[in-house]
Protein backbone atom coordinates (compact mmCIF):
# COMPACT_ATOMS: atom_id res chain seq x y z
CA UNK A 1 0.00 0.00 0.00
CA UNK A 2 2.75 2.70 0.76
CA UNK A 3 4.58 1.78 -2.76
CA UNK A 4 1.51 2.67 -4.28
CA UNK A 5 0.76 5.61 -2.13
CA UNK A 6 4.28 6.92 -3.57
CA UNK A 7 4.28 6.20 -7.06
CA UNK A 8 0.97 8.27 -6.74
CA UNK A 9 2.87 11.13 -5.39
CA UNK A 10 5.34 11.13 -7.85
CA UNK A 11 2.92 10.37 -10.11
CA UNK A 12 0.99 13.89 -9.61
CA UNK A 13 4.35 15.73 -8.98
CA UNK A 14 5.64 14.87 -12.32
CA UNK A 15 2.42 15.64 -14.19
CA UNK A 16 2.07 18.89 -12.86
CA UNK A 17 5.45 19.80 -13.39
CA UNK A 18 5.17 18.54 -17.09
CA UNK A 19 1.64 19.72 -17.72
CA UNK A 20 1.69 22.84 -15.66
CA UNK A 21 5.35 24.70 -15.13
CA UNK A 22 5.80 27.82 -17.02
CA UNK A 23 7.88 31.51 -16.18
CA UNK A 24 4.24 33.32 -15.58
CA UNK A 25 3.38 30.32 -13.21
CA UNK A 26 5.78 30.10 -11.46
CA UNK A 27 5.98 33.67 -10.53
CA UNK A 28 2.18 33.23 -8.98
CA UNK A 29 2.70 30.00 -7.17
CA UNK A 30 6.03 31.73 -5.63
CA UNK A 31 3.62 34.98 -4.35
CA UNK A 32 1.17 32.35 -3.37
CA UNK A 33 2.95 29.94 -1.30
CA UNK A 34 5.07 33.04 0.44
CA UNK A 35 1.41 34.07 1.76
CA UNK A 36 1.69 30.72 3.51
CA UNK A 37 4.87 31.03 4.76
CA UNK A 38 4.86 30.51 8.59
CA UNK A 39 0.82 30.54 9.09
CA UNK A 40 1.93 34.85 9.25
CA UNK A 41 -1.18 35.82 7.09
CA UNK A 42 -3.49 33.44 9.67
CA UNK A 43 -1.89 35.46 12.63
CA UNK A 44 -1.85 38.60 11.50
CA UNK A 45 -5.58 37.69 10.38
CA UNK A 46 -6.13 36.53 13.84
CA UNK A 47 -4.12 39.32 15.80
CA UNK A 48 -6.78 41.84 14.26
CA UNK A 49 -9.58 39.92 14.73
CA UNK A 50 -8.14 39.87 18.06
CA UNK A 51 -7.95 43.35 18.58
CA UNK A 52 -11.83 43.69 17.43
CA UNK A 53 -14.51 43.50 20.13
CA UNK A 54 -16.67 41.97 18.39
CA UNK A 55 -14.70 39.53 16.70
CA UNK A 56 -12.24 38.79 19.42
CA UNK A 57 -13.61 35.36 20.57
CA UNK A 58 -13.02 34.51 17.27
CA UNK A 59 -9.38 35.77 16.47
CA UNK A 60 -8.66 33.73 20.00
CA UNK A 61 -9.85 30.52 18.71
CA UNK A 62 -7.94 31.09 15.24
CA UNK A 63 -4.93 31.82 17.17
CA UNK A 64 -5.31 28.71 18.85
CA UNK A 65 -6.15 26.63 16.74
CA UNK A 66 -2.79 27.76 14.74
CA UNK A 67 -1.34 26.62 17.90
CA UNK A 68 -2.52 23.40 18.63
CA UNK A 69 -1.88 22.70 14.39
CA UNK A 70 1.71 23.76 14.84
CA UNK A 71 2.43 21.77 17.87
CA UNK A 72 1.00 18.44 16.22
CA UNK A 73 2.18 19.09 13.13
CA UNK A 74 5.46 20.74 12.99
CA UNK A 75 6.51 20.02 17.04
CA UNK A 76 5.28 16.14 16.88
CA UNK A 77 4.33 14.60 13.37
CA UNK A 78 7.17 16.04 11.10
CA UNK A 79 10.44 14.56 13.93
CA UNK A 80 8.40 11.34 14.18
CA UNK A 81 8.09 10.62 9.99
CA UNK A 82 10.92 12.57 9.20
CA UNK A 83 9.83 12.70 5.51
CA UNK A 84 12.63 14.34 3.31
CA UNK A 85 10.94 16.81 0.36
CA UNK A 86 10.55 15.37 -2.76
CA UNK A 87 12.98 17.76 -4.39
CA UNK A 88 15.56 15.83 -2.06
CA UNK A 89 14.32 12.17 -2.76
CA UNK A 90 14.19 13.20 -6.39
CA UNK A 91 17.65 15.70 -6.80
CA UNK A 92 17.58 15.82 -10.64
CA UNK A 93 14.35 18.25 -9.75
CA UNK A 94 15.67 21.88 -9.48
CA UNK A 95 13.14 24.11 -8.03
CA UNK A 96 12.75 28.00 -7.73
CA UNK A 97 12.27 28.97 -3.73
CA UNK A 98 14.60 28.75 -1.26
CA UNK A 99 14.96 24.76 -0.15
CA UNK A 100 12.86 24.37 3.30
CA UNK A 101 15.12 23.04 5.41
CA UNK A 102 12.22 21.19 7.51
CA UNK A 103 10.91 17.52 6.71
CA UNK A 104 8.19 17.21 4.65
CA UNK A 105 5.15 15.42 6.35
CA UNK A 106 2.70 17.04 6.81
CA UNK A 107 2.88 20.21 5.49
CA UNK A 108 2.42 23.33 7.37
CA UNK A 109 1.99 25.45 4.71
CA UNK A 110 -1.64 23.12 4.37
CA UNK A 111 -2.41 22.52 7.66
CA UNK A 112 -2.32 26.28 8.94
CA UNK A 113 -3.83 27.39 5.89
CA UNK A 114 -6.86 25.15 6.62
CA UNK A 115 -6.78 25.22 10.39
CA UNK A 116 -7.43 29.30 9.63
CA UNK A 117 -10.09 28.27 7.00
CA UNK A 118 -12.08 26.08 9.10
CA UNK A 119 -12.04 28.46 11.67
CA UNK A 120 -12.83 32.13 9.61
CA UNK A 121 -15.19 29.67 7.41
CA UNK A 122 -16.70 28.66 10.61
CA UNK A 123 -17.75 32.30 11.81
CA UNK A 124 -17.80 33.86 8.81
CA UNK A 125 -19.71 31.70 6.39
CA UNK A 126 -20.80 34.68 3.83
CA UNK A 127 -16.76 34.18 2.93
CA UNK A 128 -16.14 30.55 3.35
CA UNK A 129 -15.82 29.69 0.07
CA UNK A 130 -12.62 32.65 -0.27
CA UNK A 131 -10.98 31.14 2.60
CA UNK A 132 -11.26 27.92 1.55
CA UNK A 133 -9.89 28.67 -1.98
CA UNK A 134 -7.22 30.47 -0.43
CA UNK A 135 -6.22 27.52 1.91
CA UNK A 136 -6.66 25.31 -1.33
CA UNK A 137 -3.86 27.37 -3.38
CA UNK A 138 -1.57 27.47 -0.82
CA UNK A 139 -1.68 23.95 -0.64
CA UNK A 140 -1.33 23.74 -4.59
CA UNK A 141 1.66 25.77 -4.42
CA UNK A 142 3.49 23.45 -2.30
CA UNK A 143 2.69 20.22 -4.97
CA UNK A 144 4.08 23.19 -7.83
CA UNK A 145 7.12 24.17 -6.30
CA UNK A 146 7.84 20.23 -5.50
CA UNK A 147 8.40 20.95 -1.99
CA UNK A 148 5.77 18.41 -1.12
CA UNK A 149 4.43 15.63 -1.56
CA UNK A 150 0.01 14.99 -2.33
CA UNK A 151 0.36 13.11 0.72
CA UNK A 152 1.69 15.46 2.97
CA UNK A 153 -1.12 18.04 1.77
CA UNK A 154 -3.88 15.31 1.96
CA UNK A 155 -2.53 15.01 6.00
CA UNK A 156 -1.80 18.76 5.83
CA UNK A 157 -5.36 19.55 5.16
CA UNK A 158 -7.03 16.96 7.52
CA UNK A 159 -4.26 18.02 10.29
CA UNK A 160 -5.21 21.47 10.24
CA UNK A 161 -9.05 20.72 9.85
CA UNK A 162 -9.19 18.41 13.05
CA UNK A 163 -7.21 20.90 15.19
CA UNK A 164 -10.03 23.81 14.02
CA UNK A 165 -12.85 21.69 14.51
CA UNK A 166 -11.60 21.04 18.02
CA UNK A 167 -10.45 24.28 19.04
CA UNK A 168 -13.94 25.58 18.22
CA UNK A 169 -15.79 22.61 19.72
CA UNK A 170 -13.80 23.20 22.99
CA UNK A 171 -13.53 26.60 23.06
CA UNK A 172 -16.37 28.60 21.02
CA UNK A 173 -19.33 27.87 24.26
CA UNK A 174 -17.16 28.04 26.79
CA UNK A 175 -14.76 31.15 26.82
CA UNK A 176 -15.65 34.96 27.07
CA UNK A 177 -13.71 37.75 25.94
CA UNK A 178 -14.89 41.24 26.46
């Protein structure tokens, strides 16, 4: 099963670097994956929300949710797999950002984008579908610049989904911010 879970990866890494790649491309999926960079657009998203009265439960829960999706994902998950990237499993790929240093599974990039999607398309349904598309490019960006594998965005995205859901399950009733 995890042959075929590979050759699936590579699979979908090849075909959108064969398929996909070009100078006007890359330029976008560069801008778009640098929004991702660190979850900084989720906190600075939640550090205002923060500083809102009336949306300041919610910044809270974003904020920790980014938390709790870090300390899983990068503190725990990534020094337990210790996935390399794919650009190091597969050297004769060159690619155009600065090598992440960090192992691959799961990705970060994807699991704080979507831990900040669940949580702003949680409160803020009239814009769900934006944060969700958002989250989803990010994600794409990762699989373009072949700094991930599908796999790590597939656990990415459920990583960062689980922490939201249970950040707002635990949290939403039972806290009060003024």
């Amino acid at each position: 099963m995890l042959e075929i879970i590979i050759n699936l990866d590579i699979n979908i890494l090849n075909f959108i670097r064969d398929n996909l790649s070009n100078p006007v491309m890359d330029k976008i999926m560069i801008f778009i994956t640098t929004l991702g960079d660190k979850g900084i657009l989720w906190i600075i998203i939640g550090i205002i929300l923060l500083s809102m009265k009336k949306y300041r439960k919610v910044g809270f829960i974003l904020l920790i949710a980014l938390l709790v999706n870090a300390l899983i994902g990068e503190g725990i998950l990534k020094n337990i797999v210790q996935r390399p990237r794919a650009f190091i499993t597969y050297p004769d790929i060159s690619i155009i950002i600065n090598p992440p240093s960090s192992f691959s599974f799961p990705s970060g990039h994807t699991a704080s984008s979507f831990a900040a999607a669940v949580v702003l398309g949680h409160y803020f349904k009239k814009w769900s579908f934006l944060f969700y598309f958002l989250a989803t490019l990010i994600a794409f960006s990762r699989l373009y610049l072949f700094v991930h594998y599908p796999s790590d965005i597939i656990v990415g995205i459920i990583l960062g989904s689980i922490c939201s859901l249970l950040t707002i399950k635990l949290l939403d009733e039972n806290i009060r911010l003024s």
